[in-house]
Protein backbone atom coordinates (compact mmCIF):
# COMPACT_ATOMS: atom_id res chain seq x y z
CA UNK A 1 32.82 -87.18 -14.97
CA UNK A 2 31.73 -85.81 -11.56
CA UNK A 3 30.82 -88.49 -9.95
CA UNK A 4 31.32 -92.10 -10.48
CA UNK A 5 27.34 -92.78 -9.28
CA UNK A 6 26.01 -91.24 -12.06
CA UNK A 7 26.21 -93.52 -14.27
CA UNK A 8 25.48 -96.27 -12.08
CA UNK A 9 21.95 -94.28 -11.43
CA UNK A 10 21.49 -93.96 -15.20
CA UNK A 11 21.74 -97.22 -15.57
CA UNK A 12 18.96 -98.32 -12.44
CA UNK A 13 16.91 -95.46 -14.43
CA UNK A 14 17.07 -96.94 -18.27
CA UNK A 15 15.68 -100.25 -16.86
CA UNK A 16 12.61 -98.35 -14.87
CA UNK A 17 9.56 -97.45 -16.55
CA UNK A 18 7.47 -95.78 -13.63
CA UNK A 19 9.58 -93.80 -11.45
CA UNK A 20 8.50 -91.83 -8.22
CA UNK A 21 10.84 -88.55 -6.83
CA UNK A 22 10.32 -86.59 -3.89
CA UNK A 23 9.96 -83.97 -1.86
CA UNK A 24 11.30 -83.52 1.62
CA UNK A 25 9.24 -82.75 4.67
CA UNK A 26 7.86 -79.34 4.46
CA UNK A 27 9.56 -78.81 1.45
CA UNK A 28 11.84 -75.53 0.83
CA UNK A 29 13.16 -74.31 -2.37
CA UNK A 30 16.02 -76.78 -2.88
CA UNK A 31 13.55 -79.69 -2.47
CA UNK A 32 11.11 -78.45 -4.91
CA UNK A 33 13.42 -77.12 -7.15
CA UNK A 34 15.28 -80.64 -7.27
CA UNK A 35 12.27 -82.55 -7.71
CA UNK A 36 11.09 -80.71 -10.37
CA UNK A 37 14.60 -80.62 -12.21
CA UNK A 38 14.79 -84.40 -11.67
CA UNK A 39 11.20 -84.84 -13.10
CA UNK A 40 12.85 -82.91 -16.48
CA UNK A 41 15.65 -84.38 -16.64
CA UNK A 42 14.35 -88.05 -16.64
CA UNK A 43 11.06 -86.64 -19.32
CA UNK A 44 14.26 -85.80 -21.74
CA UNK A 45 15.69 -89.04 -20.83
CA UNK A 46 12.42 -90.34 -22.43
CA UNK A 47 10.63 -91.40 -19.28
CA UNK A 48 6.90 -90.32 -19.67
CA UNK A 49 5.25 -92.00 -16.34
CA UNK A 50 7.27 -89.86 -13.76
CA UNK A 51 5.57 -89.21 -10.39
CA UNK A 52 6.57 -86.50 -7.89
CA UNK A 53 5.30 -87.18 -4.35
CA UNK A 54 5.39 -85.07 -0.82
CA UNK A 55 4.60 -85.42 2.44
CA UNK A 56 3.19 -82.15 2.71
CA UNK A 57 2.40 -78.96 0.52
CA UNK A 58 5.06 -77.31 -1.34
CA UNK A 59 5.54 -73.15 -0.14
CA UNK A 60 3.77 -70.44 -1.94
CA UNK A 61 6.93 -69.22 -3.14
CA UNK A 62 7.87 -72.53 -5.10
CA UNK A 63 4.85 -72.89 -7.03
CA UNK A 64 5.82 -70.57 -10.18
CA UNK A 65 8.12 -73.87 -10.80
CA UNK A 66 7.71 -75.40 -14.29
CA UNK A 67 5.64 -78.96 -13.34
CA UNK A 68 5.22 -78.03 -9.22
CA UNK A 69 1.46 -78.08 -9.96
CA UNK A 70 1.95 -81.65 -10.82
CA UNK A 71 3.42 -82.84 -6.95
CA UNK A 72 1.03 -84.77 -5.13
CA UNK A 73 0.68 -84.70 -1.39
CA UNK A 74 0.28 -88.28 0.08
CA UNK A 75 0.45 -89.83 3.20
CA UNK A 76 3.14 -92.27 3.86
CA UNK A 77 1.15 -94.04 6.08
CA UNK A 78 -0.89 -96.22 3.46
CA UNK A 79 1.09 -95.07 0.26
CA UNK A 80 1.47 -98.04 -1.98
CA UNK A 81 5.19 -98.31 -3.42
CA UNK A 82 5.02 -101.47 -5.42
CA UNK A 83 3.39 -99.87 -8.40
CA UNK A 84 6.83 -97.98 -8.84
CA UNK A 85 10.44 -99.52 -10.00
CA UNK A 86 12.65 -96.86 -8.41
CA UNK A 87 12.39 -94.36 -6.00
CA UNK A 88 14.85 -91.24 -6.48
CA UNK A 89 15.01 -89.21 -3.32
CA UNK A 90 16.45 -85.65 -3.51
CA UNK A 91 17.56 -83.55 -1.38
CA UNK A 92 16.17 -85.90 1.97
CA UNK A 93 19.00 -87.00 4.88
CA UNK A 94 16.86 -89.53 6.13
CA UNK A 95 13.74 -91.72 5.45
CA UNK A 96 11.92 -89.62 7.95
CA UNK A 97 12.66 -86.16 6.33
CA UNK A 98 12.02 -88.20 3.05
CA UNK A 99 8.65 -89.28 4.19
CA UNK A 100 7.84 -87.66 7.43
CA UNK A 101 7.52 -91.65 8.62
CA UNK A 102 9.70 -94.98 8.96
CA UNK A 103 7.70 -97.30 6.89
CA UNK A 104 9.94 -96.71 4.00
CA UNK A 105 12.51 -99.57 5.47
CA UNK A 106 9.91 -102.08 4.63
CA UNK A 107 9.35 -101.15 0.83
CA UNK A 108 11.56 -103.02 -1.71
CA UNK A 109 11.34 -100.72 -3.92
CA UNK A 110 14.88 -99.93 -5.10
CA UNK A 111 15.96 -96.37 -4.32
CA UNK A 112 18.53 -93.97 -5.35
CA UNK A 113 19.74 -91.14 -2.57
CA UNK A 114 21.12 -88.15 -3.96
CA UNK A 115 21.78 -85.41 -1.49
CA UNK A 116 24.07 -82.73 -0.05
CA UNK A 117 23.89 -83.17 3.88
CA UNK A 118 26.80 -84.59 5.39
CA UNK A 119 24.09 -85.89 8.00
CA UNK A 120 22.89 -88.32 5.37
CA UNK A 121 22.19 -91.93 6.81
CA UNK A 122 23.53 -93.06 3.23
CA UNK A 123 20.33 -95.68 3.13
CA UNK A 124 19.84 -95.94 -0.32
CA UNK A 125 20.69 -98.89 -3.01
CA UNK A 126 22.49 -96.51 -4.13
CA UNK A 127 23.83 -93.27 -2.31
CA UNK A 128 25.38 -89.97 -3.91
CA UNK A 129 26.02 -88.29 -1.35
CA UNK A 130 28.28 -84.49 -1.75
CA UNK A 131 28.63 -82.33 1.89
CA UNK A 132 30.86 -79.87 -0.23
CA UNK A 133 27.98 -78.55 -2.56
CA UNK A 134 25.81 -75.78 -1.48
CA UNK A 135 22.33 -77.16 -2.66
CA UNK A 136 21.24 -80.51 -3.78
CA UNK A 137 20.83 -78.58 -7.12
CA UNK A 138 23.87 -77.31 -7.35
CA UNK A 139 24.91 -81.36 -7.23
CA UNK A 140 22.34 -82.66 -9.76
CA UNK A 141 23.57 -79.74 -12.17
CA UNK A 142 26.83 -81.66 -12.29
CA UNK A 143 24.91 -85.04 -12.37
CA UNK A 144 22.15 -84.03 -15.19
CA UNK A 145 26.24 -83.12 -16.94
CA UNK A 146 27.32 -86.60 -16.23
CA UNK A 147 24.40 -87.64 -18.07
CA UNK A 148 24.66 -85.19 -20.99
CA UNK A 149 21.34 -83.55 -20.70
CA UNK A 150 20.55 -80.39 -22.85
CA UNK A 151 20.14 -77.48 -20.01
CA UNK A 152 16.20 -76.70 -21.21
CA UNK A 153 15.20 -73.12 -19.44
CA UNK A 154 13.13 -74.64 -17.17
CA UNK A 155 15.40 -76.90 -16.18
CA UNK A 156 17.95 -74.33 -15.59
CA UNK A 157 15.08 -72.40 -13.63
CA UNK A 158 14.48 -75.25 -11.36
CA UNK A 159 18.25 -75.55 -10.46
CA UNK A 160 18.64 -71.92 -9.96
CA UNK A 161 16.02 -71.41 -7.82
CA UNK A 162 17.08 -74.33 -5.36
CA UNK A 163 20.95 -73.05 -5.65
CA UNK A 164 19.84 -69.15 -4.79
CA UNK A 165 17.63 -70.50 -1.85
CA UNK A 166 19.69 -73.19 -0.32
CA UNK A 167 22.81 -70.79 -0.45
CA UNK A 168 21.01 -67.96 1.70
CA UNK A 169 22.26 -66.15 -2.10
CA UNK A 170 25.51 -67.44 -1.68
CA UNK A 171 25.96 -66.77 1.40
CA UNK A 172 27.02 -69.92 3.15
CA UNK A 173 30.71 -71.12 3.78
CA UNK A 174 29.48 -74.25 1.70
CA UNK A 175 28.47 -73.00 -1.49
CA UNK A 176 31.64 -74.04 -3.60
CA UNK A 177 34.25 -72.80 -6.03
CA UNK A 178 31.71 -73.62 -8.96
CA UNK A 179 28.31 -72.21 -7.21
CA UNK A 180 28.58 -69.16 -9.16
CA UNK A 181 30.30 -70.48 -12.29
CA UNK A 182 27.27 -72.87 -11.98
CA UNK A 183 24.87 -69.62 -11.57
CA UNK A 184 26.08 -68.05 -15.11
CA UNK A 185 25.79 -71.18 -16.98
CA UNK A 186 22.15 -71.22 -15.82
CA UNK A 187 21.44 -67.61 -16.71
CA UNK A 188 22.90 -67.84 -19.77
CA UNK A 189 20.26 -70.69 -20.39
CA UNK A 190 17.72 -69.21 -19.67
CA UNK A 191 17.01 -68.69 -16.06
CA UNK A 192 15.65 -65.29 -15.20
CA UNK A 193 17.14 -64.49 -11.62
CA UNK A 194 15.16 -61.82 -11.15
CA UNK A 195 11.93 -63.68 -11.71
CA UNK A 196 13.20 -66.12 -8.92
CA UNK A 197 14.58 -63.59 -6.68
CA UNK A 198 10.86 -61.80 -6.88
CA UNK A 199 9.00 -65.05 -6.34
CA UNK A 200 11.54 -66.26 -3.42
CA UNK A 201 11.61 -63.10 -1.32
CA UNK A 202 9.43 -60.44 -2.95
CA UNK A 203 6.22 -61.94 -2.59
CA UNK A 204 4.79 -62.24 0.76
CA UNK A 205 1.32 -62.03 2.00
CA UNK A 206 0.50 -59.54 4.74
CA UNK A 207 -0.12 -62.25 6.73
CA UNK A 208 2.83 -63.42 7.04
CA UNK A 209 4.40 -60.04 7.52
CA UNK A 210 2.26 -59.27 10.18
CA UNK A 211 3.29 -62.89 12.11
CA UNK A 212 6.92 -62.20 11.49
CA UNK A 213 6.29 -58.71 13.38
CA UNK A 214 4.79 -60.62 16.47
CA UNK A 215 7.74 -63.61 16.56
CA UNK A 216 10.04 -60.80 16.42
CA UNK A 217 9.28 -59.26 19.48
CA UNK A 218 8.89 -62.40 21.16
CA UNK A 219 12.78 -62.99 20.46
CA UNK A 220 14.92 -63.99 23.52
CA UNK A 221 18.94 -64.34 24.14
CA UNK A 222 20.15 -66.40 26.16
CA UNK A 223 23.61 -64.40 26.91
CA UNK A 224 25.51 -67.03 28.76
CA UNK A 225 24.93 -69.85 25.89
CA UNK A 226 25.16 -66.90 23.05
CA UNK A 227 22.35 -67.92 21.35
CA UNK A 228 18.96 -66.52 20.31
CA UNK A 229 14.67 -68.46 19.85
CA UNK A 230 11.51 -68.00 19.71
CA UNK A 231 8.87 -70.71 20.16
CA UNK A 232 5.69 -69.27 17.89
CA UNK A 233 2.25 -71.87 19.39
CA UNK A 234 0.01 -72.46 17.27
CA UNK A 235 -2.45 -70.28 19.06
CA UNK A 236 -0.41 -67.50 17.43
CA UNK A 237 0.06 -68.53 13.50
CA UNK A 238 -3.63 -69.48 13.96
CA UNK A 239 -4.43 -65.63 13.74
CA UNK A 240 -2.76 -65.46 9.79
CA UNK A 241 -4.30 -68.18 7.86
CA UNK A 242 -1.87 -66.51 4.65
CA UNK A 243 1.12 -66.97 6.25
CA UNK A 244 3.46 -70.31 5.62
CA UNK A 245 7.19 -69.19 5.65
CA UNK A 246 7.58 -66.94 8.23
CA UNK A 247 9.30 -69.50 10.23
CA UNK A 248 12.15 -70.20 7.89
CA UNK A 249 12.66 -66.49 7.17
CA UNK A 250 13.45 -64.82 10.60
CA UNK A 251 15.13 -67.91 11.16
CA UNK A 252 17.35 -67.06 8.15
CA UNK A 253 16.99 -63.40 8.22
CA UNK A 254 16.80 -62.26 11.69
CA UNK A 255 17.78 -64.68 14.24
CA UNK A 256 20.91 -65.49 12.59
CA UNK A 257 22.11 -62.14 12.28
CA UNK A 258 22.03 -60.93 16.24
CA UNK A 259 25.05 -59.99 17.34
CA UNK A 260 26.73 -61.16 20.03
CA UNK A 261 25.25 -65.52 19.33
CA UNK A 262 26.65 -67.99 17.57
CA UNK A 263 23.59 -69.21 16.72
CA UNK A 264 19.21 -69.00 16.64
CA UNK A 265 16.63 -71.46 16.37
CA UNK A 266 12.86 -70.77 15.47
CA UNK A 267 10.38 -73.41 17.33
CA UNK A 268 6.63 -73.57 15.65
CA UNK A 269 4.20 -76.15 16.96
CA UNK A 270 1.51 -77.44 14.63
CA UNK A 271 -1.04 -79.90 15.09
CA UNK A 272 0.52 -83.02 15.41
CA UNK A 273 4.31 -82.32 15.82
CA UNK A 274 6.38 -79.11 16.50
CA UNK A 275 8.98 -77.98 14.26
CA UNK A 276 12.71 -76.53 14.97
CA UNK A 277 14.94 -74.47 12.59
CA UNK A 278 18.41 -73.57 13.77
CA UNK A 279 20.95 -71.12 11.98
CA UNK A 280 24.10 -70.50 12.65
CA UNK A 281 27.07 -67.76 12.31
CA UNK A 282 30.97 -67.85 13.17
CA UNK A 283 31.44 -71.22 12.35
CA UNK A 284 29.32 -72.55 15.01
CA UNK A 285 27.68 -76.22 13.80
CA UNK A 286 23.75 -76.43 14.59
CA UNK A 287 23.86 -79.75 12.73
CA UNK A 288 24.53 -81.46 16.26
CA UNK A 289 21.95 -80.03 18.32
CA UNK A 290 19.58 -81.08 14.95
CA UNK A 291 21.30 -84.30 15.68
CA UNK A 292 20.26 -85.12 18.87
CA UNK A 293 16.68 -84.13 18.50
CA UNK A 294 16.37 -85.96 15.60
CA UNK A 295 16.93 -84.26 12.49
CA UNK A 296 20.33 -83.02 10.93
CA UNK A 297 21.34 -80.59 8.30
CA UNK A 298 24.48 -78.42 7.72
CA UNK A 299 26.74 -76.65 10.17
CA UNK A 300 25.28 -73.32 9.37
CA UNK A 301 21.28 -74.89 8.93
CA UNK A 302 19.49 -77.70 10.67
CA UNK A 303 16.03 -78.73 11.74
CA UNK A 304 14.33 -81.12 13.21
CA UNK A 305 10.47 -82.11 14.02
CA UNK A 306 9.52 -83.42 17.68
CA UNK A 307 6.39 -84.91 18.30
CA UNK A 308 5.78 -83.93 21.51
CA UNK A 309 3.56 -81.24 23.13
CA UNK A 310 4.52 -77.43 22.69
CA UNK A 311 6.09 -76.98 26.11
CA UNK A 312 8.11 -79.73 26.05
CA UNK A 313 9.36 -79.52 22.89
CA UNK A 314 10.53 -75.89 23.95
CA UNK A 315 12.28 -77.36 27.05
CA UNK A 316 13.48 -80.02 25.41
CA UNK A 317 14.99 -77.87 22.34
CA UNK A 318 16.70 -75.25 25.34
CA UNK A 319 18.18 -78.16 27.26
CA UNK A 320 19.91 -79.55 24.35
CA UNK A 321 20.98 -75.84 22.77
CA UNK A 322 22.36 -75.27 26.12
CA UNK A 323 23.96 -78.17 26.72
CA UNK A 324 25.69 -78.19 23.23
CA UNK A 325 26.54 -74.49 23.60
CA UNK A 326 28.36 -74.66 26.62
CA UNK A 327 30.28 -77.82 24.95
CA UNK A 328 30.81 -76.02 21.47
């Protein structure tokens, strides 16, 4: 047995007949990938009226996921929770990455947290919470094997794909001593890694190429505080209507990898809200600057979402990196 929740969560799931599961806040690979693994996994455990919500659309690069067609974008605003009997949240550190609002607190619907940020707020009825595993599907590969589920191929697809992405392809310090023991088994199931590897990273409109050519020369290091950004307005993503992800990718791609920082963070403003994606390298934990605007994360990847105009949200994002530099 992995984990002593599991079966506890079985249990809350046997006596449920409709059951909702997320996605996270602009969802990423690990969220969709969870959500639709968790969708699976409860269909074999013979639930038919299974429900996958999100606060907003899933990326481009998620969509060749078995059932992602099926997630339905809702506002949390009005959304009506009683019709459910448990709410299993994947992959979310807090009810407002869950949702993208508060309102959660009031439902009574029960709910089941099962995530890998050690910035979890642990809010759930129940909470499974594991900081050491690389991706939340890295963890529910070891919970669907509490549960003695037969590893179907798209099952195994879903988890690989979240386990690849959330991992930077194994390349952060928390991917565990199983991650790639856990990456065979999946294979050997039935997972084809190159199909995910082409849909993750080989796949990008022109768009978004061309956007990722003007954030990159609009990069900036600050040399005293070691650290790299680049606020993008919305004036500018405006321009390329196909591109979605280039945010997340220079932030993992580029802005981590400048020598001489210990960390980068990518700032986008959208309509309502702007949006902040740290990385880090050498050790160096962005999780508490994504704490104190806010959001939360890992050590080596954070964001956070402040609703407050562009320019603010730019000072108020340099302040804090500053200020948490200089005390790092």
């Amino acid at each position: 047995m992995n984990y002593k929740q599991s079966l506890e969560i079985l249990e809350e799931i046997k006596k449920s007949k409709k059951v909702l599961v997320n996605c996270h806040r602009s969802p990423d690979p690990d969220s969709v990938g969870s959500a639709t693994s968790m969708f699976l996994a409860l269909k074999e455990l013979g639930k038919d009226d299974v429900t996958i919500i999100s606060p907003d659309e899933i990326p481009d690069n998620c969509k060749f996921l078995p059932n992602s067609k099926s997630i339905k974008v809702v506002n949390f605003d009005d959304f009506d929770f009683s019709q459910y009997d448990i709410f299993i949240i994947v992959d979310s550190g807090n009810w407002n990455q869950t949702t993208g609002k508060d309102n959660i607190l009031s439902s009574k619907i029960r709910k089941v947290v099962i995530d890998h940020h050690y910035t979890n707020t642990k809010e759930g009825d129940i909470n499974l919470v594991d900081e050491k595993t690389g991706s939340c599907c890295a963890l529910l590969f070891k919970v669907f094997s509490d549960w003695k589920l037969e590893l179907t191929t798209d099952l195994a697809t879903s988890l690989l794909t979240g386990i690849i992405a959330d991992t930077m392809s194994f390349q952060t310090d928390i991917i565990g001593d199983s991650a790639f023991s856990v990456a065979d088994t999946l294979v050997k199931k039935g997972a084809d890694r190159r199909n995910i590897l082409h849909n993750l990273y080989m796949s990008r409109p022109i768009d978004e190429i061309h956007l990722m050519g003007e954030m990159l020369t609009k990069v900036t290091v600050e040399e005293e505080a070691n650290f790299a950004w680049v606020a993008v307005p919305k004036d500018l993503t405006k321009n390329y209507p196909g591109s979605r992800d280039a945010k997340s990718y220079v932030a993992g791609s580029f802005i981590q990898s400048i020598e001489n920082t210990d960390f980068g963070f990518v700032l986008e403003q959208f309509d309502n809200y702007c949006s902040v994606s740290f990385r880090s390298r050498n050790d160096f934990d962005v999780s508490k600057i994504a704490e104190k605007l806010g959001g939360g994360g890992h050590k080596s990847a954070s964001a956070a979402r402040l609703y407050m105009p562009f320019d603010q949200a730019v000072i108020k994002v340099l302040e804090t990196a500053r200020k948490y530099a200089k005390k790092d």
